[in-house]
Protein backbone atom coordinates (compact mmCIF):
# COMPACT_ATOMS: atom_id res chain seq x y z
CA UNK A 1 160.08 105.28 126.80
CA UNK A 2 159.70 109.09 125.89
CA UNK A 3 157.72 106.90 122.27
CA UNK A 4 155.14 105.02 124.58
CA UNK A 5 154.23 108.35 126.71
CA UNK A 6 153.67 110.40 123.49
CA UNK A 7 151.44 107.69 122.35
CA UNK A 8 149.97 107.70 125.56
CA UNK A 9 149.34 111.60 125.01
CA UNK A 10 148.01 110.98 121.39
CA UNK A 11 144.98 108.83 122.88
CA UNK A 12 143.71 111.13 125.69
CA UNK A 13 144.06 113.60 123.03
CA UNK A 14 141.53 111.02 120.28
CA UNK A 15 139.47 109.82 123.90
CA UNK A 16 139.19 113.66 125.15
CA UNK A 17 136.51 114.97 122.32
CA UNK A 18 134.61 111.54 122.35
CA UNK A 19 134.13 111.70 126.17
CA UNK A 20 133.02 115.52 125.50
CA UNK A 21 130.70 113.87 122.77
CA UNK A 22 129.08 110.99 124.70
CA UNK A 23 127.04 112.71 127.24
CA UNK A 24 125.11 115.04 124.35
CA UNK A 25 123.61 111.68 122.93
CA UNK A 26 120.39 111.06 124.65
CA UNK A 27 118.81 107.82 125.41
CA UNK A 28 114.71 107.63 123.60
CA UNK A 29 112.27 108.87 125.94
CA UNK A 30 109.08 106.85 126.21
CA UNK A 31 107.21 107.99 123.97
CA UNK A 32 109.64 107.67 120.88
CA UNK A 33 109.87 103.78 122.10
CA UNK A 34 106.36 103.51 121.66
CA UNK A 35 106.89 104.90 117.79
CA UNK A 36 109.57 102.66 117.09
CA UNK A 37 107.26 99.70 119.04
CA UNK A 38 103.51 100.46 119.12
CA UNK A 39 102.55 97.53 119.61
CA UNK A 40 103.33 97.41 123.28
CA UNK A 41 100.99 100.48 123.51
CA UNK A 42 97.84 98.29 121.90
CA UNK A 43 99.26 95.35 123.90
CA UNK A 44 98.57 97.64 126.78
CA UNK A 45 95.37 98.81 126.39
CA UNK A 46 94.32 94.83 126.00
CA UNK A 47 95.80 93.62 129.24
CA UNK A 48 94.10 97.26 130.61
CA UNK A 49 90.53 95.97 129.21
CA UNK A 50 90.95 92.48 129.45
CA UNK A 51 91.51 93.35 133.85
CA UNK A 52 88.88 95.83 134.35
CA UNK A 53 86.47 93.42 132.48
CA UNK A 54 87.65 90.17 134.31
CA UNK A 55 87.06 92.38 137.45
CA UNK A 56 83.41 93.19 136.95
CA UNK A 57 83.17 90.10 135.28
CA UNK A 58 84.72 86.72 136.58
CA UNK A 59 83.26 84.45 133.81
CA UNK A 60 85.51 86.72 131.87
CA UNK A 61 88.82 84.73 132.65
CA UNK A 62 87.65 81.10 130.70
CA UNK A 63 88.66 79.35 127.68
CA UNK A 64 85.09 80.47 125.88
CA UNK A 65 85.55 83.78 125.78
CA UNK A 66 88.96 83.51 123.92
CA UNK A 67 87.24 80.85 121.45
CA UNK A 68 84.07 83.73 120.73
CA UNK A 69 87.25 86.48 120.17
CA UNK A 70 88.46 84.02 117.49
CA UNK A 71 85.57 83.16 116.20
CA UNK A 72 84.22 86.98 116.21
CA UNK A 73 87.60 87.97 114.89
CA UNK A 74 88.32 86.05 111.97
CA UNK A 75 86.54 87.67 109.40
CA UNK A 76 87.71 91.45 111.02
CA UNK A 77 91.61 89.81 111.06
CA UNK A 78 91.83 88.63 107.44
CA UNK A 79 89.98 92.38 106.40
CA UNK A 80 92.84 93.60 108.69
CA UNK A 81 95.98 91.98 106.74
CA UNK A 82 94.51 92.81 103.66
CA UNK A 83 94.34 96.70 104.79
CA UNK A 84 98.00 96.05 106.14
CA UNK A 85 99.32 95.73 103.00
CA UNK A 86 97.32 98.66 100.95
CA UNK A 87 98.17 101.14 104.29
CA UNK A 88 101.98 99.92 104.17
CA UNK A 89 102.10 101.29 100.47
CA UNK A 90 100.61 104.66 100.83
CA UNK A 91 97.17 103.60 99.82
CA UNK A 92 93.77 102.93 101.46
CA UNK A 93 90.78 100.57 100.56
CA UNK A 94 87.39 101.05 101.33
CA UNK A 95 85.82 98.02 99.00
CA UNK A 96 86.82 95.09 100.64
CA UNK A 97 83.54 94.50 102.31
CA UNK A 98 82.19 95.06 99.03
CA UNK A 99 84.37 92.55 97.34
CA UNK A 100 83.45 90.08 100.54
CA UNK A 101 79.43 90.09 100.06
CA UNK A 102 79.87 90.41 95.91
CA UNK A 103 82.39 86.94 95.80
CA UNK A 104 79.80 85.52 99.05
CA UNK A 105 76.76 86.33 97.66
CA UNK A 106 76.99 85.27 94.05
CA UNK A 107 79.30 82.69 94.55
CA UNK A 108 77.17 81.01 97.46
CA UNK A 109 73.84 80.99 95.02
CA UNK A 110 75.63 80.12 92.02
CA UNK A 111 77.20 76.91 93.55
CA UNK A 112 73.73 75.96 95.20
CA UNK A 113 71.98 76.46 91.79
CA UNK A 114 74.49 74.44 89.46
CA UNK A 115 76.30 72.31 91.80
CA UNK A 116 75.13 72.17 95.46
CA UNK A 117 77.65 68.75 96.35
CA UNK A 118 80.98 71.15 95.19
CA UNK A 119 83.68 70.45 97.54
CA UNK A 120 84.71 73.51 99.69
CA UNK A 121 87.89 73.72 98.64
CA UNK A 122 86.80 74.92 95.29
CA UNK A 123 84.14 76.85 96.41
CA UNK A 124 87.27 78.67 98.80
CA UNK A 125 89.18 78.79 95.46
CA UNK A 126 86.25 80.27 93.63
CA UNK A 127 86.09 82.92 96.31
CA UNK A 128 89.45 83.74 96.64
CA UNK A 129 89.69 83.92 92.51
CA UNK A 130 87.17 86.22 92.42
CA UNK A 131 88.18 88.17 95.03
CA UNK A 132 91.18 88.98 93.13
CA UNK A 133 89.68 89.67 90.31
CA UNK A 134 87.86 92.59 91.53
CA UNK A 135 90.84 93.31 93.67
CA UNK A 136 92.63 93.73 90.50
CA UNK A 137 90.49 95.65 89.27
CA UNK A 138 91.11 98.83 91.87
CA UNK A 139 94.59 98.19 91.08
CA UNK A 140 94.54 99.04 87.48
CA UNK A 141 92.27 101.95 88.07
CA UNK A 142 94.86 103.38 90.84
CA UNK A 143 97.76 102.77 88.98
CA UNK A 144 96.26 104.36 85.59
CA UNK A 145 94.03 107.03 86.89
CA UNK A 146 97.21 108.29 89.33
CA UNK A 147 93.91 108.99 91.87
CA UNK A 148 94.19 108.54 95.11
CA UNK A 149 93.42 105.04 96.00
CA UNK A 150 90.39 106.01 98.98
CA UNK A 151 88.04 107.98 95.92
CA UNK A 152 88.46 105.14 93.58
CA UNK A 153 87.63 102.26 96.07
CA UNK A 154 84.80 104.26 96.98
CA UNK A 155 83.45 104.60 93.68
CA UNK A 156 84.16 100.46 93.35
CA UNK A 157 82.49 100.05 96.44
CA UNK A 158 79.33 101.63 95.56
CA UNK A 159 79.96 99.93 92.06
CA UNK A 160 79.79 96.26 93.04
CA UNK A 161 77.32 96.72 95.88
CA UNK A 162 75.12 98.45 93.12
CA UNK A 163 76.15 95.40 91.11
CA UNK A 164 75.28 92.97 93.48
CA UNK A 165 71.77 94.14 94.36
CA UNK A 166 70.78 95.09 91.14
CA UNK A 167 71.60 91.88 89.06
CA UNK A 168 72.38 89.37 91.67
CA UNK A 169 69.78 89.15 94.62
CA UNK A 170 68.72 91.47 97.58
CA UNK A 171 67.37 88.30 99.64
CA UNK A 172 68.97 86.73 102.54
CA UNK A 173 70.06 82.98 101.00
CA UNK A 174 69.69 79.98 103.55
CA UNK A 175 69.86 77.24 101.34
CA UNK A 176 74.01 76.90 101.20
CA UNK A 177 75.94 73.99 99.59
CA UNK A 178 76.56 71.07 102.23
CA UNK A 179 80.00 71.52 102.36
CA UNK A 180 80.03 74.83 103.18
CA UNK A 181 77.34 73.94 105.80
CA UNK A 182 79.43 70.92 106.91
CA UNK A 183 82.52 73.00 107.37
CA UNK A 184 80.62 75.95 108.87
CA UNK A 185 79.76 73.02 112.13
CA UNK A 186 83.15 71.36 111.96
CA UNK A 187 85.04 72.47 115.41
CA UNK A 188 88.68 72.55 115.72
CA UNK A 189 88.44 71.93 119.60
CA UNK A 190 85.66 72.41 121.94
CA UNK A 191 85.12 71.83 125.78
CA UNK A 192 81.99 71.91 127.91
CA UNK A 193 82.05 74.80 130.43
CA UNK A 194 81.13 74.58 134.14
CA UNK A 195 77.40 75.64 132.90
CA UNK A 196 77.40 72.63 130.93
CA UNK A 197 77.36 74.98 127.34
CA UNK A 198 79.66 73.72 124.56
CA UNK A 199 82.42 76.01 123.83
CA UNK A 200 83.52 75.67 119.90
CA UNK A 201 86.99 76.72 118.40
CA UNK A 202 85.54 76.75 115.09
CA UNK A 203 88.24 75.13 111.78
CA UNK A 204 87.89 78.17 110.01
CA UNK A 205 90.75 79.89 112.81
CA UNK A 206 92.92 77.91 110.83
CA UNK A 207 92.90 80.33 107.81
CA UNK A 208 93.54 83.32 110.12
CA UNK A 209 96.63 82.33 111.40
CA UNK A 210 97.80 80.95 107.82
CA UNK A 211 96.81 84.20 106.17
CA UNK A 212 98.84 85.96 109.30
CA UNK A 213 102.46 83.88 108.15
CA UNK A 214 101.74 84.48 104.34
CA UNK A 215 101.12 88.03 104.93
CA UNK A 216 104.50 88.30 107.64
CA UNK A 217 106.58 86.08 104.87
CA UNK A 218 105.65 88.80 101.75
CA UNK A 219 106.35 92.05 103.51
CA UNK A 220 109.36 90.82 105.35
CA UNK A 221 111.00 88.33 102.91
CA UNK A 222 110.27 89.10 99.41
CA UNK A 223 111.15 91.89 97.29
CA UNK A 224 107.10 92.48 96.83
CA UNK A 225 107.41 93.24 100.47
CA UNK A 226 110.16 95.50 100.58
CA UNK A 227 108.71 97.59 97.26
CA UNK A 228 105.28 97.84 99.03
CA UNK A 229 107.13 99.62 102.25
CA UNK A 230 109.75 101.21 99.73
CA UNK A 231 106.23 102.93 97.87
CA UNK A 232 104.68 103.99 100.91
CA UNK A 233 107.72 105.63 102.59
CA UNK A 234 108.05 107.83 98.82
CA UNK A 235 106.35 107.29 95.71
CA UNK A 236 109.86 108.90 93.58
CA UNK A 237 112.40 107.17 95.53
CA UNK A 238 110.70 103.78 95.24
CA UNK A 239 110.41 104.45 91.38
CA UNK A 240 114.06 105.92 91.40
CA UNK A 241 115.30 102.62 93.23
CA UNK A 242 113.85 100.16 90.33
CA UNK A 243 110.38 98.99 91.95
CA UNK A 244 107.83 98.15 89.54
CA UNK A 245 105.00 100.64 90.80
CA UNK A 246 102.53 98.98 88.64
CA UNK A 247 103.17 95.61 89.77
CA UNK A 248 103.34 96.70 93.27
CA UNK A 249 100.08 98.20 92.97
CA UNK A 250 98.80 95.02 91.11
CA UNK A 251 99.47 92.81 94.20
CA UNK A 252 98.68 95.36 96.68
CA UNK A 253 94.92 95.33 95.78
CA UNK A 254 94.54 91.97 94.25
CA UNK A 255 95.89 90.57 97.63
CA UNK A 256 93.73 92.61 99.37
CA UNK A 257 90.61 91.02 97.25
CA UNK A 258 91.48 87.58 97.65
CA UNK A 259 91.84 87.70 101.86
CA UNK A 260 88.36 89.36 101.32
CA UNK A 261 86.84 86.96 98.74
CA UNK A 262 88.31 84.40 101.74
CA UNK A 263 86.53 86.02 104.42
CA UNK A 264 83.35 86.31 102.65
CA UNK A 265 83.21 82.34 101.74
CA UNK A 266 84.13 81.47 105.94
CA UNK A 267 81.17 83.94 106.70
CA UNK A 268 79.31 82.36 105.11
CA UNK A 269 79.79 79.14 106.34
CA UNK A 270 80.27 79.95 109.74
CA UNK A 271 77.06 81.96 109.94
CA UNK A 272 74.79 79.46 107.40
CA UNK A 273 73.49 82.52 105.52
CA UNK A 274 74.13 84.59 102.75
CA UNK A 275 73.17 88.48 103.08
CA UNK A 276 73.93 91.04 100.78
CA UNK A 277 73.98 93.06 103.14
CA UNK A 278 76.53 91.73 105.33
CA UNK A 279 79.66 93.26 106.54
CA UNK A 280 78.18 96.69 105.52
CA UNK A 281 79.96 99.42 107.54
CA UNK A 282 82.81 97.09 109.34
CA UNK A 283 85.56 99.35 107.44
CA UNK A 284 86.18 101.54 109.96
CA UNK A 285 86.54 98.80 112.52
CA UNK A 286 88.64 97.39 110.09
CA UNK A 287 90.87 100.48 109.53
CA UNK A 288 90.88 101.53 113.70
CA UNK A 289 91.98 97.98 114.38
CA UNK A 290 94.95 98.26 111.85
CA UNK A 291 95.81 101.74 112.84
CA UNK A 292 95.58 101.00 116.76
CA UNK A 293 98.08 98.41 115.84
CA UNK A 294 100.78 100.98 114.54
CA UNK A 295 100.43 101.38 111.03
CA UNK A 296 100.62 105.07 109.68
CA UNK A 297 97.77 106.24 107.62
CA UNK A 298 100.81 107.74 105.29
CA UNK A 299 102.22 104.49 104.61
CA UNK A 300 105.38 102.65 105.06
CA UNK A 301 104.91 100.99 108.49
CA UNK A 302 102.91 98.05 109.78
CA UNK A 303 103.76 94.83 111.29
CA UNK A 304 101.14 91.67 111.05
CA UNK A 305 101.54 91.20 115.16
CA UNK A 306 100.46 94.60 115.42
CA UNK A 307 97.50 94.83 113.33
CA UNK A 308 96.34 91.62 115.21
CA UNK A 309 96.67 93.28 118.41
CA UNK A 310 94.66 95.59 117.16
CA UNK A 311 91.92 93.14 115.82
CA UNK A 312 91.84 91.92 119.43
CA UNK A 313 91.62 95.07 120.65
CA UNK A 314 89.05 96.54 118.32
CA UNK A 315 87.24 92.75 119.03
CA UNK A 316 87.40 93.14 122.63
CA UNK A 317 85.51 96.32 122.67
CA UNK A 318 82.97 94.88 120.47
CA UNK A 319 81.79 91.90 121.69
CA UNK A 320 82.91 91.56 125.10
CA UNK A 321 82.45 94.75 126.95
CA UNK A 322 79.09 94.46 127.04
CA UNK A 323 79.51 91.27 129.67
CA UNK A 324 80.10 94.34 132.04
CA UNK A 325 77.24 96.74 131.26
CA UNK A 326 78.73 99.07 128.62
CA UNK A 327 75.99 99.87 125.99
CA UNK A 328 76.58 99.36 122.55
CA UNK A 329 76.61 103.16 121.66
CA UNK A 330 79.65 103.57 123.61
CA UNK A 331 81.85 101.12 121.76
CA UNK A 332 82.53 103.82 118.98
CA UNK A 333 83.28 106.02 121.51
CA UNK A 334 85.84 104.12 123.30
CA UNK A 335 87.73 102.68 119.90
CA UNK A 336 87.84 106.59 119.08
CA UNK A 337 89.35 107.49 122.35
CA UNK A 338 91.73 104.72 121.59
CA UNK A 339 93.02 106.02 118.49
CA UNK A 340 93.12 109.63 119.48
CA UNK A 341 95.39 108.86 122.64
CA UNK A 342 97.38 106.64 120.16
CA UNK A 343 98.02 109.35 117.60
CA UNK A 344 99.08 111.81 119.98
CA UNK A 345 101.42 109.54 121.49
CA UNK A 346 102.69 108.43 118.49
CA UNK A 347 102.86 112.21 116.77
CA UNK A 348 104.79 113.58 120.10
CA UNK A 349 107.57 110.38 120.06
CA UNK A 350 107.85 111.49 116.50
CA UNK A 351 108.44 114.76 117.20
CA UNK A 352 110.88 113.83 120.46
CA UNK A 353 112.70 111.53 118.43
């Protein structure tokens, strides 16, 4: 008896201090939820735009509108993963457009010129190849040089732009091969709408969401993965942990390339015209959209279903606000807004948390 009460006495003694210890640790506040999950905060501000536009707007709320989001979107999303990736290792690219219209362009005249009945699955291969290629290319020069990835894609920006006007063509280019043409028509699904218009889901959707599960499966099941978040969270430690830096830097870039060698080929096709001068100045929707959708200009964070929500959100702004009378001028203004009210949220959660 007198054994079981001094037990009993030993555990209010061990439960005394942990009681006295519980109430000091302090559920998150909001704000350091929305770190840890941003993307409800970019999920928010959609369902906010997506109700005060369906408001003014009733033709808002149809089946079209989401087919022209994924249809204006696909180019912006597969620019998006491929800025994923280079944010989530510390890094920053500036070229892909660049690498888009040089692998478009050239590729698009050279096939017409030599073999106009190619199959579009080579000319996507050719695209994608050479998108690497030059991708590679501002891997190398990171990874040797030690400079900071945003100078030298700037220099390679102006560098195959220059290239590509100087030695290639400055002309727009109608004349593309018929399978590119025949693909660029080919709809996935379509419907006609109460007006009696024909609402397309283009086929080339398809590579978005396949370049959305490649780019989940590498940064969240492979080793590549892990080393690109490992780099961007600390250069040393991911070098003192075993990660080959150069190979991370390698893939980084020359995955980058190839989404944007992909993106240039579907333009083209989608559109039925080659311009050089294409896709000039979409970077910084490019960047807002991935950054809106939680990814830290430092590096080391990033999820795909973010930076989509952010290519929606970024998208929305774009193309469908002015259904409700909102000039074009003010887009910039409202995607800036965005990301300001997102970085302050996101710097005070850090700094509650």
């Amino acid at each position: 008896m007198s054994e079981s009460i001094h037990r009993v006495a030993q555990t209010s003694q061990v439960k005394a201090p942990l009681a006295e210890v519980a109430p000091q640790v302090r559920k998150l506040g909001f704000t350091a939820r929305l770190v840890r999950n941003p993307e409800w905060f970019t999920l928010g501000l959609i369902i906010v735009t997506c109700l005060v536009v369906g408001t003014l707007n009733p033709r808002f709320f149809q089946f079209a509108t989401i087919f022209d989001l994924l249809h204006s979107g696909t180019t912006v999303s597969l620019f998006a993963l491929g800025t994923l990736v280079v944010l989530a290792s510390g890094g920053i690219d500036v070229s892909f457009t660049a690498i888009a219209a040089f692998t478009m362009y050239s590729i698009t005249k050279a096939v017409f010129a030599w073999w106009p009945d190619a199959p579009f699955a080579l000319i996507l291969l050719c695209g994608a190849l050479g998108g690497v290629l030059l991708g590679l290319i501002n891997g190398v020069l990171v990874h040797r040089l030690k400079a900071p990835s945003l100078i030298v894609t700037i220099g390679t920006q102006y560098l195959y732009r220059g290239l590509l006007l100087t030695f290639v063509g400055t002309q727009f280019f109608m004349n593309i091969p018929h399978s590119m043409d025949s693909f660029g028509r080919l709809p996935l699904f379509f419907y006609h709408t109460n007006d009696g218009l024909r609402a397309v889901l283009p086929v080339s959707v398809i590579a978005l969401f396949l370049a959305a599960g490649v780019t989940w499966w590498l940064l969240n099941r492979t080793m590549m993965g892990r080393g690109v978040y490992a780099m961007g969270g600390s250069l040393p430690i991911a070098e003192r942990l075993g990660y080959n830096l150069r190979a991370i830097h390698l893939f980084v870039f020359g995955y980058t390339g190839m989404l944007a060698g992909i993106a240039g080929i579907l333009h083209v096709s989608t559109n039925r015209l080659a311009n050089p001068f294409d896709l000039v100045g979409t970077e910084l929707d490019v960047i807002a959209a991935v950054i809106l959708g939680g990814a830290r200009i430092t590096g080391g964070t990033g999820t795909v279903v973010g930076t989509l929500l952010g290519v929606v959100l970024v998208t929305l702004i774009n193309s469908v606000l002015i259904l409700v009378g909102v000039p074009s001028t003010w887009q910039k203004v409202i995607i800036g807004a965005f990301i300001l009210v997102a970085g302050t949220l996101f710097a005070l959660g850090r700094r509650a948390r």
